[in-house]
N, C-alpha and C. Protein backbone atom coordinates (compact mmCIF):
# COMPACT_ATOMS: atom_id res chain seq x y z
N UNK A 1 -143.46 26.99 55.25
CA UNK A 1 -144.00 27.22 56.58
C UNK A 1 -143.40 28.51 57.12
N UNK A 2 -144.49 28.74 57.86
CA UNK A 2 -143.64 30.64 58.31
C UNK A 2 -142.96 30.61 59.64
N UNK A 3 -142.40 31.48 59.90
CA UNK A 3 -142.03 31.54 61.13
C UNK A 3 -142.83 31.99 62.46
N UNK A 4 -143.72 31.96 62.11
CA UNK A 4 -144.64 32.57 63.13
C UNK A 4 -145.28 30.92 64.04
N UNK A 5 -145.40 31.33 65.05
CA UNK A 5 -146.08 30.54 66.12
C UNK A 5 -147.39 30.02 65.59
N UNK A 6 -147.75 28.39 65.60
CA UNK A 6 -148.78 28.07 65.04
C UNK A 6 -150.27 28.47 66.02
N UNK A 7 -151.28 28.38 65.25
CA UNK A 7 -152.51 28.93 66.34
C UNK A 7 -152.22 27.88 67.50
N UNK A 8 -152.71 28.49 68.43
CA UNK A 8 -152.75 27.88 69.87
C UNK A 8 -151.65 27.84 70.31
N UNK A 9 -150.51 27.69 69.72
CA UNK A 9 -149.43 27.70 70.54
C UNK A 9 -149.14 28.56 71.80
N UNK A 10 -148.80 27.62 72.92
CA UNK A 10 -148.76 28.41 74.57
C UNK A 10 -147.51 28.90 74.29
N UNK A 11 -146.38 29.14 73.16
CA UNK A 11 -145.82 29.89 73.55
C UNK A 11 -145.33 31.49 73.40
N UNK A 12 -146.72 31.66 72.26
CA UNK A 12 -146.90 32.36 71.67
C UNK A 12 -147.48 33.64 72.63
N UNK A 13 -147.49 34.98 72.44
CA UNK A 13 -147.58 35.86 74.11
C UNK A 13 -149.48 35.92 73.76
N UNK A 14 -149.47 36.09 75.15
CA UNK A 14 -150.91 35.69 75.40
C UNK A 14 -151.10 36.87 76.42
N UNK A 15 -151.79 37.92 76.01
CA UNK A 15 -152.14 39.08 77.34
C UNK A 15 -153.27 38.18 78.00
N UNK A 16 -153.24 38.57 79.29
CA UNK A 16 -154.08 38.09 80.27
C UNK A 16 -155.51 38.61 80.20
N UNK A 17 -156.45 38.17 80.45
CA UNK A 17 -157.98 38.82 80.17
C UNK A 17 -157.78 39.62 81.38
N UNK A 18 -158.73 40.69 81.28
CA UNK A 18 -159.58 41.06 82.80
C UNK A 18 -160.10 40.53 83.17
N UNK A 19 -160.56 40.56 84.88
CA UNK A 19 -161.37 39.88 85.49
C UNK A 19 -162.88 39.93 84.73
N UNK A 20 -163.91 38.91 85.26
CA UNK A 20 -164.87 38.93 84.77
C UNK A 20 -166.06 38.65 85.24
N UNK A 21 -166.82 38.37 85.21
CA UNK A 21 -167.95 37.61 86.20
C UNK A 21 -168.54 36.36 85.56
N UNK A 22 -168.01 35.80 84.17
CA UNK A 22 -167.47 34.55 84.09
C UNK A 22 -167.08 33.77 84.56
N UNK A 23 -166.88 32.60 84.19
CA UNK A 23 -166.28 31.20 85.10
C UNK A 23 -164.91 31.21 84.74
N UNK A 24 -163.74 31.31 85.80
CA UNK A 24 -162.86 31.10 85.27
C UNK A 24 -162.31 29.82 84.44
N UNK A 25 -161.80 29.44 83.41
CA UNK A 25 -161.94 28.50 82.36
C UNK A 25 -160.25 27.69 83.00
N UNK A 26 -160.79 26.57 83.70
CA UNK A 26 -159.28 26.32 83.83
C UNK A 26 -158.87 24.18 83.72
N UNK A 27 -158.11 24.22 83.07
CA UNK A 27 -157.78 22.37 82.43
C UNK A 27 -157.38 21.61 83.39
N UNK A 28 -158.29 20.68 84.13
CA UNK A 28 -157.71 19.95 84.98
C UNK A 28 -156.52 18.90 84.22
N UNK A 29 -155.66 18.74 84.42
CA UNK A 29 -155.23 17.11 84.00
C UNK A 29 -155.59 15.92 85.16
N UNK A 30 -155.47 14.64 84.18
CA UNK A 30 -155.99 13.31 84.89
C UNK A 30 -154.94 13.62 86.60
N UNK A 31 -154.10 13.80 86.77
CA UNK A 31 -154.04 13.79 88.16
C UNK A 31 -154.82 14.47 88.91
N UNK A 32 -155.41 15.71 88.57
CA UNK A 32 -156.43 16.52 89.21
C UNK A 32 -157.51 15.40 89.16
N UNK A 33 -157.94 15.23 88.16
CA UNK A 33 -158.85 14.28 88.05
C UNK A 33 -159.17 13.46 89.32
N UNK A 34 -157.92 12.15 89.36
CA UNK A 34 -157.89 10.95 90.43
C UNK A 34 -158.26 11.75 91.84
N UNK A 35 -157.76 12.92 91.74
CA UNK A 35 -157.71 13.45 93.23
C UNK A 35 -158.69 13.87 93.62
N UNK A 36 -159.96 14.22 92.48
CA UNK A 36 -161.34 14.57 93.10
C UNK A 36 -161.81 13.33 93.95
N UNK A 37 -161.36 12.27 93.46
CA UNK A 37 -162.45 11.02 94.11
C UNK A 37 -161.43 10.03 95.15
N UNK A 38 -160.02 10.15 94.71
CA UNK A 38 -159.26 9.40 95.73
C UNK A 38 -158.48 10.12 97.04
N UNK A 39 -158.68 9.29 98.08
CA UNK A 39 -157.69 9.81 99.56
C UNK A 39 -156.31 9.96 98.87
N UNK A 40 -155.65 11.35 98.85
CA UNK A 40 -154.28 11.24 98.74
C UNK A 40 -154.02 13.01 98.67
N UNK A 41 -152.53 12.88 98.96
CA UNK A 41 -152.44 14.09 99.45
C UNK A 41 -152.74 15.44 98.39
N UNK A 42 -153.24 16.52 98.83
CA UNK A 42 -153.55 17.44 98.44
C UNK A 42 -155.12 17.21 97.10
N UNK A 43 -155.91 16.66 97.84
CA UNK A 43 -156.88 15.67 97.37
C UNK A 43 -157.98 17.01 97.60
N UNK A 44 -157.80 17.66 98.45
CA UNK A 44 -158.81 18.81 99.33
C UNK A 44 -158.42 19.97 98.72
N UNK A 45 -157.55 20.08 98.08
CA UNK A 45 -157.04 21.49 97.14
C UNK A 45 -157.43 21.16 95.30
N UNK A 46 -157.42 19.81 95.01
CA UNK A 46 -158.40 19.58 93.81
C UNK A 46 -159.15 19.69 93.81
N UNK A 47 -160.23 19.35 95.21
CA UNK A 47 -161.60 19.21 95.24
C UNK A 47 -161.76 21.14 94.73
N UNK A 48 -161.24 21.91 94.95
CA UNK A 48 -161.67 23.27 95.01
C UNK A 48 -161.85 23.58 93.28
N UNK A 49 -161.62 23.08 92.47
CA UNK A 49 -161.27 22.90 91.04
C UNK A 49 -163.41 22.66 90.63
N UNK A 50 -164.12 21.74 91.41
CA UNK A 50 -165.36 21.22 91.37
C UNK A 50 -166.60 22.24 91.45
N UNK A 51 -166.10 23.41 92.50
CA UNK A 51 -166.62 24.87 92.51
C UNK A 51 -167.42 25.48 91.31
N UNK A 52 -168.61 25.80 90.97
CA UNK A 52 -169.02 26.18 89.93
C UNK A 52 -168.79 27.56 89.43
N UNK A 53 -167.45 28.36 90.51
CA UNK A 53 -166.68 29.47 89.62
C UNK A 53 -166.18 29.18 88.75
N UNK A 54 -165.35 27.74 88.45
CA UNK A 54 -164.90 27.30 87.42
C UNK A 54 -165.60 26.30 86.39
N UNK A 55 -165.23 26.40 84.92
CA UNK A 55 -165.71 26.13 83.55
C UNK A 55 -164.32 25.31 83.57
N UNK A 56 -164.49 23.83 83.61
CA UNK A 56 -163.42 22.81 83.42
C UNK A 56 -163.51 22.56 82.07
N UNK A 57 -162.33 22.25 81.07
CA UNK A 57 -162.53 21.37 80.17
C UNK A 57 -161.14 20.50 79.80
N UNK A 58 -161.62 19.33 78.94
CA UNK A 58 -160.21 18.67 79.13
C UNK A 58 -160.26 18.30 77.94
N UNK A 59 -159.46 17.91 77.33
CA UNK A 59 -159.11 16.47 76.17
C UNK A 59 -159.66 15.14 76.54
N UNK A 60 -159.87 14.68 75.10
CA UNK A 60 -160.99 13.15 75.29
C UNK A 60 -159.67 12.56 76.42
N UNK A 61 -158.59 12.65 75.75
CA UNK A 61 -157.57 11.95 76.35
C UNK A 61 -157.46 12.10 78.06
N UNK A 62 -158.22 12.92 78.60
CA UNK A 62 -158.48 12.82 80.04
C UNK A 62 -158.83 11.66 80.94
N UNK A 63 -159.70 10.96 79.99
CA UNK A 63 -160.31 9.74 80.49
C UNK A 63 -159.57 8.82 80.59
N UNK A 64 -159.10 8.52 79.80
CA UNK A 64 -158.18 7.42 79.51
C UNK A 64 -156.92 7.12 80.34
N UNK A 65 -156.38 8.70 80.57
CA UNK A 65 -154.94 8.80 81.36
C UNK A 65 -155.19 8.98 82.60
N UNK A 66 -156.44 9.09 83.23
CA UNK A 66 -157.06 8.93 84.40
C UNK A 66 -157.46 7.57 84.42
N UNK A 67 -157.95 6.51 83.77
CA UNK A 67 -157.95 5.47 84.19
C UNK A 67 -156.86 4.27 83.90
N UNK A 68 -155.72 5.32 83.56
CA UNK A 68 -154.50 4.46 83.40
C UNK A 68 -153.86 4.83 85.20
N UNK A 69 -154.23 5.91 85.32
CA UNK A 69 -153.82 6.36 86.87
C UNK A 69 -154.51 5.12 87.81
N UNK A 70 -155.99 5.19 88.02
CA UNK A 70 -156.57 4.28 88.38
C UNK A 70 -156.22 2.96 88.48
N UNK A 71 -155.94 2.78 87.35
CA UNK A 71 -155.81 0.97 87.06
C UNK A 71 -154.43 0.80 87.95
N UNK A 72 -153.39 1.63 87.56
CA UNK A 72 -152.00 1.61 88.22
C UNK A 72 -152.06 1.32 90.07
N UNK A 73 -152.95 2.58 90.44
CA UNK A 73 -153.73 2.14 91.83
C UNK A 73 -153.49 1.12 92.01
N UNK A 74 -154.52 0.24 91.44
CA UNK A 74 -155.00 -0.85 91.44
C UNK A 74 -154.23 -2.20 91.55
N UNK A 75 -153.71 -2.12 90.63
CA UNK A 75 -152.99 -3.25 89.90
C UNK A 75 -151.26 -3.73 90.28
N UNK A 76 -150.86 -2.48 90.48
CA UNK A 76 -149.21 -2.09 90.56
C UNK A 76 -148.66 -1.46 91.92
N UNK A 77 -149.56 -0.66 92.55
CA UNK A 77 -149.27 0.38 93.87
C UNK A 77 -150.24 -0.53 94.61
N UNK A 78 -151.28 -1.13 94.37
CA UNK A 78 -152.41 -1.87 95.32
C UNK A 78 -152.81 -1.19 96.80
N UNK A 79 -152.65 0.74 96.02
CA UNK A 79 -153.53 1.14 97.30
C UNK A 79 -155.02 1.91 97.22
N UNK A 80 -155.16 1.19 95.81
CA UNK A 80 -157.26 1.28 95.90
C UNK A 80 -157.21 -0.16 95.65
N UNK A 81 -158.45 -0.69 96.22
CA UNK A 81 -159.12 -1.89 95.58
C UNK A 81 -159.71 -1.51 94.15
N UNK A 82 -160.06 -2.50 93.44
CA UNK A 82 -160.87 -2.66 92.62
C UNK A 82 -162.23 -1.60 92.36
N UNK A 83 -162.59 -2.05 93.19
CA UNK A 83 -164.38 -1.69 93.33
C UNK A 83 -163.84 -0.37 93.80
N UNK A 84 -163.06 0.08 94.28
CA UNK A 84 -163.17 1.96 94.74
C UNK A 84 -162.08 2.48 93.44
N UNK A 85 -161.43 1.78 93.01
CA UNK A 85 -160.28 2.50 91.37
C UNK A 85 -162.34 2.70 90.39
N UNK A 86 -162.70 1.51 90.75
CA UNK A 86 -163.76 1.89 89.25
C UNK A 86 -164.97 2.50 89.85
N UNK A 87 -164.94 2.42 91.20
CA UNK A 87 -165.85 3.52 91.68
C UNK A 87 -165.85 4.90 91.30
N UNK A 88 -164.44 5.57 91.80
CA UNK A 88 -163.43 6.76 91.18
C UNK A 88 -163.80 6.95 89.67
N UNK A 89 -163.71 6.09 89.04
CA UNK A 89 -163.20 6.54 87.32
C UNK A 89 -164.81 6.46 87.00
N UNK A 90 -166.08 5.82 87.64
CA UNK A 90 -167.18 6.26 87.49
C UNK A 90 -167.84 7.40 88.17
N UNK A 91 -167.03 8.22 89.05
CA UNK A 91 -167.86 8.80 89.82
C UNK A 91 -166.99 10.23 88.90
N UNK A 92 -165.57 9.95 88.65
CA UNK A 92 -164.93 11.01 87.49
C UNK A 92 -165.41 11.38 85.96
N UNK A 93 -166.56 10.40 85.85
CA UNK A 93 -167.44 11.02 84.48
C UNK A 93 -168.36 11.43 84.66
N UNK A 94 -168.65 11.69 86.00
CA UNK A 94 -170.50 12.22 86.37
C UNK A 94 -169.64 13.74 86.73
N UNK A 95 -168.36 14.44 86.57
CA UNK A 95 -168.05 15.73 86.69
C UNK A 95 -168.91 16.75 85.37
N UNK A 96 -169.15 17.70 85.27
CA UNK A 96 -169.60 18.62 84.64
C UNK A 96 -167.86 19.40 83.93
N UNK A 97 -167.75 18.80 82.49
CA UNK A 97 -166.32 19.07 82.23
C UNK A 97 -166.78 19.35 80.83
N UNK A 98 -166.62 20.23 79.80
CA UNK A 98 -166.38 20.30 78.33
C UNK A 98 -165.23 19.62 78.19
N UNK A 99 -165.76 18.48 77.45
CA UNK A 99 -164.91 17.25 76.58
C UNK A 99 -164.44 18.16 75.07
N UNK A 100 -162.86 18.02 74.99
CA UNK A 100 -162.50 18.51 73.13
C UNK A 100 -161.89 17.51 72.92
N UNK A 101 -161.91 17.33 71.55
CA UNK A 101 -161.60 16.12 71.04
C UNK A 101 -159.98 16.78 70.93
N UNK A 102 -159.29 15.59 70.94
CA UNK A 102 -157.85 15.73 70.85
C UNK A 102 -157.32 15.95 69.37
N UNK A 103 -158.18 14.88 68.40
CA UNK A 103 -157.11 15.10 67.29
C UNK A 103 -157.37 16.42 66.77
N UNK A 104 -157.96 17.44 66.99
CA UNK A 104 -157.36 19.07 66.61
C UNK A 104 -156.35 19.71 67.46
N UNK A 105 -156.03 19.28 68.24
CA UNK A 105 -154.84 19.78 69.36
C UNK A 105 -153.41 18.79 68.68
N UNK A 106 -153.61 17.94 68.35
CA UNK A 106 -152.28 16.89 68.18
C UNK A 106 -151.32 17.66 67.69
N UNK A 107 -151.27 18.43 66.33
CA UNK A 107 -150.13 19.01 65.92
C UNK A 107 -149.50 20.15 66.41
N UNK A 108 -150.68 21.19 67.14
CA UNK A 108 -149.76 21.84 68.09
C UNK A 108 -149.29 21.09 69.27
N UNK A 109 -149.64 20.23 69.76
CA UNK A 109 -149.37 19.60 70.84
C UNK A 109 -147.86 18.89 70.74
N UNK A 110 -148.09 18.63 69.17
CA UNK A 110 -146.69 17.54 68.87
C UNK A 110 -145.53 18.98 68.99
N UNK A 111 -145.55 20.09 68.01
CA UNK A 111 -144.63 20.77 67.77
C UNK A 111 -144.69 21.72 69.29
N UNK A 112 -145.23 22.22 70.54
CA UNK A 112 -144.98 22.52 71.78
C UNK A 112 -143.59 21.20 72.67
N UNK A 113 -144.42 19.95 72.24
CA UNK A 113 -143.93 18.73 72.85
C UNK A 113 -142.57 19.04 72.23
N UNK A 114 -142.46 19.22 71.06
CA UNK A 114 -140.62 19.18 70.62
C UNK A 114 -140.46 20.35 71.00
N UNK A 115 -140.77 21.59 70.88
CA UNK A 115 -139.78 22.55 70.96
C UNK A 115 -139.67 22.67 72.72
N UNK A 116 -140.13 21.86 73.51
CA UNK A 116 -140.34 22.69 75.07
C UNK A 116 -139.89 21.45 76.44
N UNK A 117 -139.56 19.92 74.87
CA UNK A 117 -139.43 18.69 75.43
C UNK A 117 -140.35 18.06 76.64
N UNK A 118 -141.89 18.32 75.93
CA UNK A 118 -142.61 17.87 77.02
C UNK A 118 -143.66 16.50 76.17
N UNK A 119 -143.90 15.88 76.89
CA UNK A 119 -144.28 14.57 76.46
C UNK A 119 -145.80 15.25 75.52
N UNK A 120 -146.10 14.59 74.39
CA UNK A 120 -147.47 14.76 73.97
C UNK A 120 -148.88 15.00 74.95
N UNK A 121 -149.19 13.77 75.30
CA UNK A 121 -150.48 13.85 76.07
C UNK A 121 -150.09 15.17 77.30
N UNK A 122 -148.94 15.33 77.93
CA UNK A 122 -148.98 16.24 78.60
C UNK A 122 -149.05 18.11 77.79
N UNK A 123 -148.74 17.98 76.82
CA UNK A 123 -148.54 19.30 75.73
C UNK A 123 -150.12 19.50 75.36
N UNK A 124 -151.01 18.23 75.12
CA UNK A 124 -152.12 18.56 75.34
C UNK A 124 -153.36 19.44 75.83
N UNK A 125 -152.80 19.36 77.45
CA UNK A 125 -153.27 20.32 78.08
C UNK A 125 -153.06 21.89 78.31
N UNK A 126 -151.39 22.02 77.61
CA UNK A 126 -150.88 23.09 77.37
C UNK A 126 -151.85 23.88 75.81
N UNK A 127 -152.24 23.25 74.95
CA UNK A 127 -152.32 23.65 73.62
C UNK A 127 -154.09 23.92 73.83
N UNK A 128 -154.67 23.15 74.99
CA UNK A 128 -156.45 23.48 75.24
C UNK A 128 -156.45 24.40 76.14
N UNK A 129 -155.44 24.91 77.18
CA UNK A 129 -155.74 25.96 77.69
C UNK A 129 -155.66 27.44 77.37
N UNK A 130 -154.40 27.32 76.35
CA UNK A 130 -153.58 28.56 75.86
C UNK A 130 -154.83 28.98 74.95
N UNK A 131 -155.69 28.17 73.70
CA UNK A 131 -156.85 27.88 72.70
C UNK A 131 -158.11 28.61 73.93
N UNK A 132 -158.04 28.00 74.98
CA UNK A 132 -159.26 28.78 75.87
C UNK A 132 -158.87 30.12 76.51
N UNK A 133 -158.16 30.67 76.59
CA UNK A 133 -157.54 31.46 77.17
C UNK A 133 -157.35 31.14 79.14
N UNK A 134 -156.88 29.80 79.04
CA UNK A 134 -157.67 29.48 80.68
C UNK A 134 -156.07 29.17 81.11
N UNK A 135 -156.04 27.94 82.32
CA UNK A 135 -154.90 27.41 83.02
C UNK A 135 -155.15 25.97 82.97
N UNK A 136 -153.97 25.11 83.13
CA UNK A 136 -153.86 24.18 83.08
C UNK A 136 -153.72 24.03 85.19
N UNK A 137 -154.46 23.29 85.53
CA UNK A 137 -154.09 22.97 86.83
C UNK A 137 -153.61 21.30 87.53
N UNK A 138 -152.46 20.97 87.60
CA UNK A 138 -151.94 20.26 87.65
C UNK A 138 -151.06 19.58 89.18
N UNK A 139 -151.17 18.25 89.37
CA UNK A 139 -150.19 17.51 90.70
C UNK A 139 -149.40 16.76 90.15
N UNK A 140 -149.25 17.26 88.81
CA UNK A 140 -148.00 16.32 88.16
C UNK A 140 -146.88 17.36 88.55
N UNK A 141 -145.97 16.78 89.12
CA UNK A 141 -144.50 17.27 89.32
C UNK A 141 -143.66 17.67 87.62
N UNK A 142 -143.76 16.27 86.81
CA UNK A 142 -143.20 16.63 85.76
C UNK A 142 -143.59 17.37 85.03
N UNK A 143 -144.68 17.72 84.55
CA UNK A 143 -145.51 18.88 83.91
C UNK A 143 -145.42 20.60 84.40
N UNK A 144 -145.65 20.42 86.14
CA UNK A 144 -145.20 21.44 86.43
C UNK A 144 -144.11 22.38 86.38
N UNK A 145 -143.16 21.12 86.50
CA UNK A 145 -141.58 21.65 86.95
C UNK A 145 -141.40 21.91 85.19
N UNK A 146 -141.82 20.84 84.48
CA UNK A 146 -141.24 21.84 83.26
C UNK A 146 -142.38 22.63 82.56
N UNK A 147 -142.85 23.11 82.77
CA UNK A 147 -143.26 24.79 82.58
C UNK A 147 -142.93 25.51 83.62
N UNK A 148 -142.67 25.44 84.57
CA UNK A 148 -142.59 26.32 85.41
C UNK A 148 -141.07 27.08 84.98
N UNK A 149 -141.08 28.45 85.30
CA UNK A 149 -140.32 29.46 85.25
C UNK A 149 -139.83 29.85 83.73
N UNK A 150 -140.44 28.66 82.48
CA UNK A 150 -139.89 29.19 81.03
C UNK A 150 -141.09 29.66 80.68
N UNK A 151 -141.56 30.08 78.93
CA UNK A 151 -142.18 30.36 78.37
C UNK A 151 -143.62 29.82 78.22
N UNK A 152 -143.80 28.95 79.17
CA UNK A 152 -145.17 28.41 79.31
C UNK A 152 -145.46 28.53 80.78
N UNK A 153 -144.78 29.31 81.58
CA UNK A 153 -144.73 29.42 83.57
C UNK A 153 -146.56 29.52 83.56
N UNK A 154 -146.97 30.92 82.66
CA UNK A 154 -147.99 31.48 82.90
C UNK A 154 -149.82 30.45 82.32
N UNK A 155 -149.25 29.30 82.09
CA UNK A 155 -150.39 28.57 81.68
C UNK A 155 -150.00 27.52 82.47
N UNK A 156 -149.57 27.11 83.92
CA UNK A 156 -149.48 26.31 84.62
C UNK A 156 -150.02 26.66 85.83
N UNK A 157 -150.84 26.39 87.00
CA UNK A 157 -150.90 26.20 88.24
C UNK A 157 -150.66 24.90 88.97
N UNK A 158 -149.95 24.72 90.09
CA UNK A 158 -149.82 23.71 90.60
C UNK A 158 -151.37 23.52 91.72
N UNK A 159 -151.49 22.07 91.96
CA UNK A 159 -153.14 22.22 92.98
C UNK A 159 -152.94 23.13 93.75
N UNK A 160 -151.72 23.06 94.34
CA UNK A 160 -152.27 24.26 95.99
C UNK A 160 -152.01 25.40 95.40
N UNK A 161 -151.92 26.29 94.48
CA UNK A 161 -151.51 27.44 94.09
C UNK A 161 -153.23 28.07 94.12
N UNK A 162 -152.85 29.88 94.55
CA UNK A 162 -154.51 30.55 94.74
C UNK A 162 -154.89 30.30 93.66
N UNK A 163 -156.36 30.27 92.93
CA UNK A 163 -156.91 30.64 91.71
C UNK A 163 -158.05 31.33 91.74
């Protein structure tokens, strides 16, 4: 194996495109997700993500970790009912999103996840944006805070950040 950075790897240097008159290409994760359809704070700074300047795409694994968010709602925090958690997680597949399948991301995802100590499914979104040349836009605290300021700063936005 060489020493070189595997394809996709976010930590590999990535010049920035020029502007374009393109859609900017940018990865919601499932917390962006919940926040298009649920009351909660900074819910009105996701919604801006829905804009047809932007070309969303996510991992299959979007769905899933959004309706693990949901269910949690539901089930554990008990501040959606039922009928509005599966309202949400139905009204979150009628978004206009390019679906990629995950298992071509897994092994960069796994070797980002070790070298940068960030959980898999979250390295995910790191390894489909860096591959698109886009941003990951995120209300996960833990995701943020660890990319923020190392070698992956520049493929993170937090929701309220300009884009």
């Amino acid at each position: 194996m060489s020493g070189s950075p595997p394809v996709g790897d976010p930590g590999a240097h990535v010049t920035p495109s020029a502007p374009s008159a393109l859609p900017q290409i940018l990865v919601p994760d499932a917390c962006m997700g919940v926040k298009w359809f649920v009351p909660e704070t900074d819910a009105a700074d996701a919604r801006r993500l829905l804009a047809p300047r932007f070309s969303l795409h996510v991992p299959t694994s979007f769905f899933t970790e959004s309706a693990s968010v949901l269910q949690r709602k539901v089930a554990v925090d008990g501040t959606l009912s039922e009928a509005d958690g599966l309202a949400a997680f139905q009204l979150l597949r009628t978004v206009p999103v390019t679906v990629h399948p995950t298992t071509p991301l897994l092994e960069a995802a796994f070797r980002i996840g070790v070298r940068y100590r960030r959980p898999v499914y979250d390295s995910l979104y790191l390894v489909l944006a860096s591959s698109l040349g886009g941003r990951v836009v995120t209300a996960d605290k833990r995701l943020y805070h660890g990319a923020h300021g190392g070698p992956l700063d520049f493929l993170v936005l937090w929701v309220t950040d300009p884009l």
